[in-house]
C-alpha atoms as a PDB file:
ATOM      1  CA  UNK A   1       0.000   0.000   0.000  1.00  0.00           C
ATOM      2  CA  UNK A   2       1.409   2.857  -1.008  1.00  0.00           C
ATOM      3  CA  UNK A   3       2.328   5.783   1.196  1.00  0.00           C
ATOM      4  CA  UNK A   4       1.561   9.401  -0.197  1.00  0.00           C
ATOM      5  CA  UNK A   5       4.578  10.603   2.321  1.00  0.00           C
ATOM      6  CA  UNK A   6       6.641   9.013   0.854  1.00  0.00           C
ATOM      7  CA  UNK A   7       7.945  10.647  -2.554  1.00  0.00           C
ATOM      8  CA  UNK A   8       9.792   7.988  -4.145  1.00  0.00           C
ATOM      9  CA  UNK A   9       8.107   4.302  -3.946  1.00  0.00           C
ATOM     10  CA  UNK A  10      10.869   2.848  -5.628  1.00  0.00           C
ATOM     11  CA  UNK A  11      13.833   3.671  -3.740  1.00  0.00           C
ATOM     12  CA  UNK A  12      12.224   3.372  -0.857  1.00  0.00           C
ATOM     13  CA  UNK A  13      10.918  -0.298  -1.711  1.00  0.00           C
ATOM     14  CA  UNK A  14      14.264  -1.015  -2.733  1.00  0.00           C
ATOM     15  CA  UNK A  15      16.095   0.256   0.525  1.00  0.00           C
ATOM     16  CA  UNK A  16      13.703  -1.951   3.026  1.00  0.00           C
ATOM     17  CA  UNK A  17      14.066  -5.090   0.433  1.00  0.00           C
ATOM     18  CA  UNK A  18      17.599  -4.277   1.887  1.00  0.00           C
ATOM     19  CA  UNK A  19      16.870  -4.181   5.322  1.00  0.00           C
ATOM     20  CA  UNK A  20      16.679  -0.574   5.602  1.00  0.00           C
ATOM     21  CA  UNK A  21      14.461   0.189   8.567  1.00  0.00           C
ATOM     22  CA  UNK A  22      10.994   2.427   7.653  1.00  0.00           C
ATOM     23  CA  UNK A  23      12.329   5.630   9.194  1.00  0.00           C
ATOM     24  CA  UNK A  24      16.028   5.428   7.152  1.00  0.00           C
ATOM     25  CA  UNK A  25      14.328   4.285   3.724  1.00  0.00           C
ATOM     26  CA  UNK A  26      11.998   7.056   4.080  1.00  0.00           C
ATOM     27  CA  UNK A  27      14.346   9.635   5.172  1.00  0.00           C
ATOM     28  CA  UNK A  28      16.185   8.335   1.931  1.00  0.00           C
ATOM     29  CA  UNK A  29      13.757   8.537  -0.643  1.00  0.00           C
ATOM     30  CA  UNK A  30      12.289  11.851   0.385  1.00  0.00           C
ATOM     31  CA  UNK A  31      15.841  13.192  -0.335  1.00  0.00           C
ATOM     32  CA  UNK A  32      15.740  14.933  -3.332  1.00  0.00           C
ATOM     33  CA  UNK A  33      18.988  14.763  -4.401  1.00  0.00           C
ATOM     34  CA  UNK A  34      20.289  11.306  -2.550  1.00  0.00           C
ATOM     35  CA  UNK A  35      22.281   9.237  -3.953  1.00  0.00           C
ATOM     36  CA  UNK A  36      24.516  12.220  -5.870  1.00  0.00           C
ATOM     37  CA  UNK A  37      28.027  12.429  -5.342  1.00  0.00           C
ATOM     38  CA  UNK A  38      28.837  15.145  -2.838  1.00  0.00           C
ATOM     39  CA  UNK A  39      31.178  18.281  -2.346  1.00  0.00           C
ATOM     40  CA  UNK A  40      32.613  20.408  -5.274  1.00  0.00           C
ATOM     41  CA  UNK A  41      36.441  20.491  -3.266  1.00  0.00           C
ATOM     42  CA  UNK A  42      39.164  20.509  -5.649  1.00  0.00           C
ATOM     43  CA  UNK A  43      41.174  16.900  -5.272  1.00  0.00           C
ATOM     44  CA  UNK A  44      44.192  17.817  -2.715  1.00  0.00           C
ATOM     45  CA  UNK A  45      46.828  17.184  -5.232  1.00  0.00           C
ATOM     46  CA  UNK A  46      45.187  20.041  -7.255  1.00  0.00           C
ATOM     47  CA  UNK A  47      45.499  22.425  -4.764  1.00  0.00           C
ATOM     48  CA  UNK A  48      49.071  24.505  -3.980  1.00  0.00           C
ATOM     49  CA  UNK A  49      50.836  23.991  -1.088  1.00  0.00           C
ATOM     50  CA  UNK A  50      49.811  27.149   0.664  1.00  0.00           C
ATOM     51  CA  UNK A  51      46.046  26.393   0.000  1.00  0.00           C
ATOM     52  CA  UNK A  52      46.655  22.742   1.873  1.00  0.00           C
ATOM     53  CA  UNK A  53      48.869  24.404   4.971  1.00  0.00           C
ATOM     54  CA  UNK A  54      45.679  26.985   5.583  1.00  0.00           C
ATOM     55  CA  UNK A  55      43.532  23.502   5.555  1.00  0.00           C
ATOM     56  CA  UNK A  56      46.179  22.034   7.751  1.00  0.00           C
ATOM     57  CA  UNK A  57      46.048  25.218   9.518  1.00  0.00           C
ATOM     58  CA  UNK A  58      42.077  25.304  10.221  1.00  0.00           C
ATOM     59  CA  UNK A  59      41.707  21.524  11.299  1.00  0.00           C
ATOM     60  CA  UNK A  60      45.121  22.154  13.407  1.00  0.00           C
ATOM     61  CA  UNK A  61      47.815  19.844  11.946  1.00  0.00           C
ATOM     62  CA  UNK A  62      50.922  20.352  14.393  1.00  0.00           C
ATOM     63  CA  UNK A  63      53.882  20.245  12.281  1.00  0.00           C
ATOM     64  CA  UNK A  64      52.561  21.392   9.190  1.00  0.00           C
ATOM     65  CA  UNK A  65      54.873  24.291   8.256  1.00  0.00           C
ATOM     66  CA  UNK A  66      57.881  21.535   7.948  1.00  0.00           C
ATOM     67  CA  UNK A  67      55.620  19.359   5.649  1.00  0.00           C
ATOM     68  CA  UNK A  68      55.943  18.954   2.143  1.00  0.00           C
ATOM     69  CA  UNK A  69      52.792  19.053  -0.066  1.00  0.00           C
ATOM     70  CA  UNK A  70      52.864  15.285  -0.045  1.00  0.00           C
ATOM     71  CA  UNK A  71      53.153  14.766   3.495  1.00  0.00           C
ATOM     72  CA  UNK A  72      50.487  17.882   4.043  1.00  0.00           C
ATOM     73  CA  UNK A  73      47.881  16.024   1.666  1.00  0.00           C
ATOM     74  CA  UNK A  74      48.752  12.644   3.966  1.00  0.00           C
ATOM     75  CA  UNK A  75      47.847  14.470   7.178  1.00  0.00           C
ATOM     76  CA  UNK A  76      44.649  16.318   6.125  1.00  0.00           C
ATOM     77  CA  UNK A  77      43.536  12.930   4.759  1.00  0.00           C
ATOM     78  CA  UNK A  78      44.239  11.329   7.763  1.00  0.00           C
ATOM     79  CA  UNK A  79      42.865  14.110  10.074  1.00  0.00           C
END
């Protein structure tokens, strides 16, 4: 029986046939856009080196200002 909260039958058949719980599956398929890849962030190794020690900087990397970009791009992915 279908449910007229819930916006997209499908997915949301398709999550419980899963063994998505009711409350996830419809939190799911009322989402628009879920499903779609994520952020627009440039990939680190496009970035310059000052752009990733002001990352470094913000999430509070000790160290970071005798890091190379490679070992900068390690530590912010392994924040």
């Amino acid at each position: 029986m279908p449910d007229s909260r819930i916006k997209d039958e499908d997915k949301y058949e398709a999550l419980r046939d899963k063994g998505y719980s009711k409350e996830k599956s419809a939190r799911i398929a009322n989402t628009p856009d879920s499903g779609k890849k994520g952020g627009k962030a440039k990939d680190y190794e496009d970035r310059t080196k000052k752009d990733l020690y002001d990352e470094a900087k913000k999430v509070g990397i000790e160290g970071r200002s005798k890091m190379s970009k490679k070992e900068l791009i390690h530590a912010l992915r392994n924040n």
